[in-house]
N, C-alpha and C. Protein backbone atom coordinates (compact mmCIF):
# COMPACT_ATOMS: atom_id res chain seq x y z
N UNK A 1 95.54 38.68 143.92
CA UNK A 1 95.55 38.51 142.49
C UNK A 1 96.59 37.44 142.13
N UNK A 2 96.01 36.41 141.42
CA UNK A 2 96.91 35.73 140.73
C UNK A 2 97.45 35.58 139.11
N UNK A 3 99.29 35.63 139.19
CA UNK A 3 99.70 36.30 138.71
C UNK A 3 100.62 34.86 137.78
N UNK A 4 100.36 34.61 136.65
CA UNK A 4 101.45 33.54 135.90
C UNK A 4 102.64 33.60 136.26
N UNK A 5 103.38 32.86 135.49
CA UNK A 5 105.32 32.96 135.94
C UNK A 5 105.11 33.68 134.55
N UNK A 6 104.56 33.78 133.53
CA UNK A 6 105.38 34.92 132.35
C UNK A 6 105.06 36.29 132.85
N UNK A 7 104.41 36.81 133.79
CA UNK A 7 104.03 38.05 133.64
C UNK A 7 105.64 38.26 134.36
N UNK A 8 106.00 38.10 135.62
CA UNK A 8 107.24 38.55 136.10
C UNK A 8 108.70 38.59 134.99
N UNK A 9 108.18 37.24 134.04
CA UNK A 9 108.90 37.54 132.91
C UNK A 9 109.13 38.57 131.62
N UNK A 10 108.21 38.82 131.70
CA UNK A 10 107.97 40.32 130.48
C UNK A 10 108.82 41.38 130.97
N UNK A 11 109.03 41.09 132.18
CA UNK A 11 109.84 42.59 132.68
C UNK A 11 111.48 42.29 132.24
N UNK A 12 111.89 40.87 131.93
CA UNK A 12 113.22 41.05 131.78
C UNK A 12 114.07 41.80 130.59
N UNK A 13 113.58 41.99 129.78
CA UNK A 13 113.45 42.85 128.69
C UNK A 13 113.80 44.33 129.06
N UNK A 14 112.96 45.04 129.45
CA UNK A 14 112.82 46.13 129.88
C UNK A 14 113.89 46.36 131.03
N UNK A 15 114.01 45.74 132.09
CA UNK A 15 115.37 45.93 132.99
C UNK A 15 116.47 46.03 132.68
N UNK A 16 116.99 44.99 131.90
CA UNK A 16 118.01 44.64 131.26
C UNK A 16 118.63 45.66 130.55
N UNK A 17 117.30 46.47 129.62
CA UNK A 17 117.79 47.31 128.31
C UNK A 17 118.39 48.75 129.25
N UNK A 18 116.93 48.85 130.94
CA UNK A 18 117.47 49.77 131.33
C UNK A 18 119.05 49.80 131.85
N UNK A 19 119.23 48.96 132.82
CA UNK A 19 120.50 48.54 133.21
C UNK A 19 122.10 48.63 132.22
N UNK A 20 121.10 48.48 130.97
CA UNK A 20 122.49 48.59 130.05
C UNK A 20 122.74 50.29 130.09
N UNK A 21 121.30 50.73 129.90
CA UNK A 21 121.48 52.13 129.38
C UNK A 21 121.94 53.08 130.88
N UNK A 22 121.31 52.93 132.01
CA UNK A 22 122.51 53.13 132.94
C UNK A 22 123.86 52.90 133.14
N UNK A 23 124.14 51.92 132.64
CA UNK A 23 126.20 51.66 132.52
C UNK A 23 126.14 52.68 131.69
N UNK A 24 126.21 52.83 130.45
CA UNK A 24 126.14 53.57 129.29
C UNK A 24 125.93 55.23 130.21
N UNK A 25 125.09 55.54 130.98
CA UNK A 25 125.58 57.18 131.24
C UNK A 25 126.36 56.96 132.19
N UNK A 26 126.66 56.14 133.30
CA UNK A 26 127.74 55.65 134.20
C UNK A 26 129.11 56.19 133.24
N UNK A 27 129.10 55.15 132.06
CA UNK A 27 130.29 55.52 131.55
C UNK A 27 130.89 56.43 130.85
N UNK A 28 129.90 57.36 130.42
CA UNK A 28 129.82 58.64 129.71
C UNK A 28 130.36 59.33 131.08
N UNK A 29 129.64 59.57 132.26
CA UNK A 29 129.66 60.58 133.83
C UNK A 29 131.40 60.30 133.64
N UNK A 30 132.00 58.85 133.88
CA UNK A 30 133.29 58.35 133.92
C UNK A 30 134.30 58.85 132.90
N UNK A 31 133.44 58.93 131.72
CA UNK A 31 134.86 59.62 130.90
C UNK A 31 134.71 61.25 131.06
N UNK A 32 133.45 62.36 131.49
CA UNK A 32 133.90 63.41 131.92
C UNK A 32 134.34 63.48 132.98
N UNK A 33 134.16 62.83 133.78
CA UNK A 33 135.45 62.93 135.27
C UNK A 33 136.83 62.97 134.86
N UNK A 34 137.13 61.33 134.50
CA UNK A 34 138.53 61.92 133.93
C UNK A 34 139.16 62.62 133.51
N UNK A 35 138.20 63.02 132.38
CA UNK A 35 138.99 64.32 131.35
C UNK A 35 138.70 65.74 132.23
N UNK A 36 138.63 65.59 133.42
CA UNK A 36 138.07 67.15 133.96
C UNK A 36 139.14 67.68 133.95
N UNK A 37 139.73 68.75 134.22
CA UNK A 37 141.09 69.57 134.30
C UNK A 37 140.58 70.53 135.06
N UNK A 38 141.08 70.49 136.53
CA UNK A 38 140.93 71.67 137.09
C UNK A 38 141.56 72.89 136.72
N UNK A 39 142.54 72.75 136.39
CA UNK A 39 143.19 74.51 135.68
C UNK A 39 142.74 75.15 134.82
N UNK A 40 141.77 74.45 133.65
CA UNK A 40 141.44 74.43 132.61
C UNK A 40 139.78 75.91 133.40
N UNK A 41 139.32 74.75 134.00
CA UNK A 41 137.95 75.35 134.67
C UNK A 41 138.22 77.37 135.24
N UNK A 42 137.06 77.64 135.08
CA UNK A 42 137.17 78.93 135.92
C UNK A 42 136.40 78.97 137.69
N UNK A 43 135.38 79.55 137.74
CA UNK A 43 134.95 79.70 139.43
C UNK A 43 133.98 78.45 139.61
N UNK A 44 133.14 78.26 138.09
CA UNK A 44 132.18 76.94 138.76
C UNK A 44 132.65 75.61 139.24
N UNK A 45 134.01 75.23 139.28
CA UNK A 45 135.03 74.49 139.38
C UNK A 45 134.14 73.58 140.06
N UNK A 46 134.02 74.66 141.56
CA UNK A 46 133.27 73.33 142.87
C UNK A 46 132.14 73.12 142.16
N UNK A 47 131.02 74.01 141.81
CA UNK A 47 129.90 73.65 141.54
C UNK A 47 129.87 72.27 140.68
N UNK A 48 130.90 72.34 139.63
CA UNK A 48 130.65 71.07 138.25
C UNK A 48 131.07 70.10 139.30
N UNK A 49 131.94 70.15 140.36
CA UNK A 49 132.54 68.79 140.86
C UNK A 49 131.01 68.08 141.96
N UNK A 50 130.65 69.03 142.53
CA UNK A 50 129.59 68.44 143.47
C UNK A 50 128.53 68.12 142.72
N UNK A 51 128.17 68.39 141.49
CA UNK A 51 127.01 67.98 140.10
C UNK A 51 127.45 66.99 139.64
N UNK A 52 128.84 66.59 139.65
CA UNK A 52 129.45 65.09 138.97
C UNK A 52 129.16 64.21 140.20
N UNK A 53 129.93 64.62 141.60
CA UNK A 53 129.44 63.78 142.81
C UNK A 53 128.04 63.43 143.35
N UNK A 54 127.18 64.06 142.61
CA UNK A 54 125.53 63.83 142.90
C UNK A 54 124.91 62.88 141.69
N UNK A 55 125.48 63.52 140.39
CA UNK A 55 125.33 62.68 139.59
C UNK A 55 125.66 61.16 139.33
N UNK A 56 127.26 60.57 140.16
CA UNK A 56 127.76 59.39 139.93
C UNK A 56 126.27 58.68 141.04
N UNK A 57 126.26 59.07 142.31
CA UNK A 57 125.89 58.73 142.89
C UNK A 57 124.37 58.91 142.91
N UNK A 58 123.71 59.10 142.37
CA UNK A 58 122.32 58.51 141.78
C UNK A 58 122.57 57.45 140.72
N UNK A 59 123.55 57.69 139.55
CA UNK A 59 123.56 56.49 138.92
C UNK A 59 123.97 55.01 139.57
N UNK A 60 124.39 55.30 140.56
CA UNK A 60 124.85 53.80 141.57
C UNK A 60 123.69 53.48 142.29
N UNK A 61 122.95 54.70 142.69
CA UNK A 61 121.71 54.05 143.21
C UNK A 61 120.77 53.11 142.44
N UNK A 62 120.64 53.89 140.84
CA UNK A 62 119.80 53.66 139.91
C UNK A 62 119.98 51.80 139.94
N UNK A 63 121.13 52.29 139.49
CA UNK A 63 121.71 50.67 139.49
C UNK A 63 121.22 49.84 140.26
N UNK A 64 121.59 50.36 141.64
CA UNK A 64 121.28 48.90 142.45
C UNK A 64 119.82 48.73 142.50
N UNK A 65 118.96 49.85 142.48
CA UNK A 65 117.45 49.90 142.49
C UNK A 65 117.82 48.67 141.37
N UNK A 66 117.92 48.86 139.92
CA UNK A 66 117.54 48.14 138.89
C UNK A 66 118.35 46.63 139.11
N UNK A 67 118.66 46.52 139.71
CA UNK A 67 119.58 45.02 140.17
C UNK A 67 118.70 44.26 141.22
N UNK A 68 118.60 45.53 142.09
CA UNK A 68 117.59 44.57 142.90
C UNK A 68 115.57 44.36 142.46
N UNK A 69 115.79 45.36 141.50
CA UNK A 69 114.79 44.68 140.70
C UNK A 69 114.04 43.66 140.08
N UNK A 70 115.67 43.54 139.38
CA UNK A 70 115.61 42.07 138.49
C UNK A 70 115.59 40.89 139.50
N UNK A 71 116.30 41.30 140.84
CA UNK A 71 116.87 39.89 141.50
C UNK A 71 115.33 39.44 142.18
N UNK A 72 114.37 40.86 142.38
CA UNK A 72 113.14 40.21 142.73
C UNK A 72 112.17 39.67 141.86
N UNK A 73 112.34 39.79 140.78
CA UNK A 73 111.64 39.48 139.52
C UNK A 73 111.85 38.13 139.52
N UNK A 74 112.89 37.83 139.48
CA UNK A 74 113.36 36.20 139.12
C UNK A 74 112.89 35.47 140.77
N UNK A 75 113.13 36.54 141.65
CA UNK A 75 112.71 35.14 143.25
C UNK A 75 111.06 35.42 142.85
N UNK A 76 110.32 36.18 142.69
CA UNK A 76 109.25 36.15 142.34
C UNK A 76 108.66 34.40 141.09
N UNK A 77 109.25 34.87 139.76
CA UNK A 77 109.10 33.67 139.20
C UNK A 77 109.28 32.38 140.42
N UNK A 78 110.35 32.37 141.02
CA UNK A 78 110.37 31.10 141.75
C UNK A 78 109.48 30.54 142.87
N UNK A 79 109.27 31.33 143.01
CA UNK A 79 108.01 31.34 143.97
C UNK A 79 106.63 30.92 143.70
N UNK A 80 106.53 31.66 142.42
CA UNK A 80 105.50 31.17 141.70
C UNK A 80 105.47 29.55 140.74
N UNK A 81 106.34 29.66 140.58
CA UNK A 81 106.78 28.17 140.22
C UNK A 81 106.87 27.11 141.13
N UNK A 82 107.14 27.41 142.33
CA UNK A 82 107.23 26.35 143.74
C UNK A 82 105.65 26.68 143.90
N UNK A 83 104.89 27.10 143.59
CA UNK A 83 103.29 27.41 143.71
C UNK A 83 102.66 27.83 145.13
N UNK A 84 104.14 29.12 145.78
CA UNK A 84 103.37 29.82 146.31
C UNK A 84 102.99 31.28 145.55
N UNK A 85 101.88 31.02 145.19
CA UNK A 85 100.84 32.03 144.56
C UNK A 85 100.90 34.11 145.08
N UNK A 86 100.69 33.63 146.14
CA UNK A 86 100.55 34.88 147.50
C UNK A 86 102.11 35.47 147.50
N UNK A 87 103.04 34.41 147.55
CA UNK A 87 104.25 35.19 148.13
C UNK A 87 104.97 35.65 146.87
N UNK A 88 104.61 35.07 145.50
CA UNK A 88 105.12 35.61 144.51
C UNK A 88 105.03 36.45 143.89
N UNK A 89 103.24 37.19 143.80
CA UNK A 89 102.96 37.72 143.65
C UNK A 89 102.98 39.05 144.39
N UNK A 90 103.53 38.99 145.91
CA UNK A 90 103.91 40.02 146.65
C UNK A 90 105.22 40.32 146.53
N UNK A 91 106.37 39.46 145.79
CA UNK A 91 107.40 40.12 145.63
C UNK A 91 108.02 40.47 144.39
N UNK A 92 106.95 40.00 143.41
CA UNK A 92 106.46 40.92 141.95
C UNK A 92 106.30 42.46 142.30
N UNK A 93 105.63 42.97 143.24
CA UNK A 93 104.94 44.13 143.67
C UNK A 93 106.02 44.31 144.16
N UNK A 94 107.06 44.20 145.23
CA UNK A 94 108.03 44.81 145.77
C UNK A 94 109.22 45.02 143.96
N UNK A 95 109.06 44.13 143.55
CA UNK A 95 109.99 44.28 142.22
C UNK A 95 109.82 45.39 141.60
N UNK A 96 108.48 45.60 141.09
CA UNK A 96 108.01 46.97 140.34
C UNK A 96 108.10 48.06 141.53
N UNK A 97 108.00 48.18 142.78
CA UNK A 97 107.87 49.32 143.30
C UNK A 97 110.02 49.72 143.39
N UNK A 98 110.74 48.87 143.20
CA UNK A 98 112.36 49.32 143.15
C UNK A 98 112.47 49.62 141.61
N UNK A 99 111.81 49.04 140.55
CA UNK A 99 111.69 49.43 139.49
C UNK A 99 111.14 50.62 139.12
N UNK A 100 109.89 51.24 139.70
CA UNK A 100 109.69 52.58 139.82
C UNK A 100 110.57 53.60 140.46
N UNK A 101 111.09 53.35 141.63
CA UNK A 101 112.16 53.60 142.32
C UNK A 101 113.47 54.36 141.67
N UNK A 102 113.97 53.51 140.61
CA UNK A 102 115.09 53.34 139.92
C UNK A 102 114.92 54.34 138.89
N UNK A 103 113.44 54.29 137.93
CA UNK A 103 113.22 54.97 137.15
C UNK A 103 113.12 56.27 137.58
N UNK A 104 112.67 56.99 138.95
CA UNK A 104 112.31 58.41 139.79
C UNK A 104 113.74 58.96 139.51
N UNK A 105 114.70 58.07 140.10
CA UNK A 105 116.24 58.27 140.27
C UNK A 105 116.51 59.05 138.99
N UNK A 106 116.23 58.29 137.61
CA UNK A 106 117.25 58.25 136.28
C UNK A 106 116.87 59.64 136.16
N UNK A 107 115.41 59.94 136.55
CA UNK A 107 114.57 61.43 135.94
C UNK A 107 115.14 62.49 137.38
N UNK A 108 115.77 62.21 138.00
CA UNK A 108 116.58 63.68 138.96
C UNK A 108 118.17 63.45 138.44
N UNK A 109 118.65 61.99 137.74
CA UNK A 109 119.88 62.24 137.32
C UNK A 109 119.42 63.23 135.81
N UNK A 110 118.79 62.93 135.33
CA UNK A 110 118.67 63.62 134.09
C UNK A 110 118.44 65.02 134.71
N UNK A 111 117.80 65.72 135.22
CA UNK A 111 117.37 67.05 135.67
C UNK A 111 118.96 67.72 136.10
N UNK A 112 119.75 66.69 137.31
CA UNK A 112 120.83 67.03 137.29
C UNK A 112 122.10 67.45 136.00
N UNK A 113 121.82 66.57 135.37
CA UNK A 113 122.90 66.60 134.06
C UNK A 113 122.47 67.90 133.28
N UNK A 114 120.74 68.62 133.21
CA UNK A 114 120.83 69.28 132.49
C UNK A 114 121.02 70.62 133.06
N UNK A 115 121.16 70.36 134.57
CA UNK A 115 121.53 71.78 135.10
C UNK A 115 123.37 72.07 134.53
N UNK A 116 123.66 70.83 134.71
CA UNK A 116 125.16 70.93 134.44
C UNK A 116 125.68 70.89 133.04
N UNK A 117 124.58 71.36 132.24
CA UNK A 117 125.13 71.69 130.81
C UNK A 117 124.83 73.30 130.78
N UNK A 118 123.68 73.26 131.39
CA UNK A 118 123.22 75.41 131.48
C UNK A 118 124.23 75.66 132.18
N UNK A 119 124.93 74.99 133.21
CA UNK A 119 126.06 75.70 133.88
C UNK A 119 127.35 75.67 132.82
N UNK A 120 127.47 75.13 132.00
CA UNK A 120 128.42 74.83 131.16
C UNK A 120 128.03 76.08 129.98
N UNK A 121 127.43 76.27 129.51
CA UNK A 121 126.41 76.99 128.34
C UNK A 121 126.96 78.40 128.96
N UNK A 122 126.03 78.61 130.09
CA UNK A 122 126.77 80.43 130.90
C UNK A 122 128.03 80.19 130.64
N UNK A 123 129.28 79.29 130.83
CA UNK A 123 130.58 79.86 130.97
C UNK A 123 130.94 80.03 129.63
N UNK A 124 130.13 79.67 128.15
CA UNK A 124 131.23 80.31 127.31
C UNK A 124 130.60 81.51 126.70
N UNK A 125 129.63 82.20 127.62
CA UNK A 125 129.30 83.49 126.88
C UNK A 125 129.12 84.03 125.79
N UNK A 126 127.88 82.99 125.15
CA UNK A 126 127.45 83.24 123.96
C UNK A 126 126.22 84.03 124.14
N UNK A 127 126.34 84.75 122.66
CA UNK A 127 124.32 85.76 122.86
C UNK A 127 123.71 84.52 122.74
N UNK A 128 122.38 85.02 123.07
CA UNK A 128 121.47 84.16 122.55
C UNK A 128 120.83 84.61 121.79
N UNK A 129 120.09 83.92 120.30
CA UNK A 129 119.54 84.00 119.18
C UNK A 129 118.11 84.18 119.33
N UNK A 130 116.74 84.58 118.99
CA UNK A 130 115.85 84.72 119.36
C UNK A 130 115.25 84.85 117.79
N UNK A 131 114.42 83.64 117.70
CA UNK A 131 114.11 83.38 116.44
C UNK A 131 112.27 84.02 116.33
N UNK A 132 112.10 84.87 115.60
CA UNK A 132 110.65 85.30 115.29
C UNK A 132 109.67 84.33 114.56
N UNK A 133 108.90 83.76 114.78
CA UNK A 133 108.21 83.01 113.84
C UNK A 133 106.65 84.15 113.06
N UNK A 134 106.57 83.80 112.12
CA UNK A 134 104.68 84.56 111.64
C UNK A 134 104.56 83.66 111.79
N UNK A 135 102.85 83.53 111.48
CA UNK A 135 102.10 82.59 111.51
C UNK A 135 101.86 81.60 110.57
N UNK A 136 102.42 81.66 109.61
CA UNK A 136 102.67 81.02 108.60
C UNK A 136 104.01 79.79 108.70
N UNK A 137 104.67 80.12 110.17
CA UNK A 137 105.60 79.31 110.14
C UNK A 137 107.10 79.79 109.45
N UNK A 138 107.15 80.70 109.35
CA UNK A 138 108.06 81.45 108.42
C UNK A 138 109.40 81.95 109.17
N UNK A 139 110.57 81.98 109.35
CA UNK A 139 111.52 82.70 109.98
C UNK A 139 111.16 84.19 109.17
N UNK A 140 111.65 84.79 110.01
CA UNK A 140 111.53 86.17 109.07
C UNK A 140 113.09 86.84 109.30
């Protein structure tokens, strides 16, 4: 299949915005590390620390997936621009498959983060509320 130099371009958009928005929970993960206080914590202590250490470290993966994304996106354009057709278009396809890659990652960091808020949620021992609806949509 032959593939223009804008199509490899449409993706820079989309990488970029992801890449930002990975720093962005990078740096969120970074300011709850810091502020962690072990004394503060009760028994899940290890648990939150090995959920932060799984967590940094998918977002570094994410990253480099999405870095080496972009970096094939752009040798792709060049390739296609030097008018080999075949080889550009095969490392378009390696681009999107680290781009899919990257995106698998963000969706087990997210799964991770939300185990580590239910683990957070159990320690301050609240009831839980249990709202009735009729059918009308109504709280009762």
């Amino acid at each position: 299949m032959d593939i223009t130099l804008t199509t490899p371009a449409m993706l820079f958009p989309a990488i970029s915005l992801l890449l930002l928005a990975y720093t962005n929970r990078f740096l969120a993960l970074a300011s709850v590390i810091r502020n962690f206080d072990l004394e503060k914590e009760n028994t899940n202590s290890n648990a939150q620390i090995k959920n932060l250490r799984q967590r940094i470290q998918l977002i570094k993966n994410m990253q480099a997936a999405g870095i080496a994304s972009f970096f094939m996106c752009v040798l792709s354009m060049l390739a296609i621009y030097a008018n080999y057709q075949t080889v550009g278009s095969s490392i378009f396809a390696c681009s999107l498959v680290l781009l899919l890659y990257s995106l698998w990652l963000s969706v087990r960091e997210i799964r991770i983060s939300i185990e580590a808020l239910d683990m957070h949620l159990s320690q301050l021992n609240l009831p839980t509320k249990k709202r009735v609806w009729n059918t009308k949509n109504q709280k009762k």
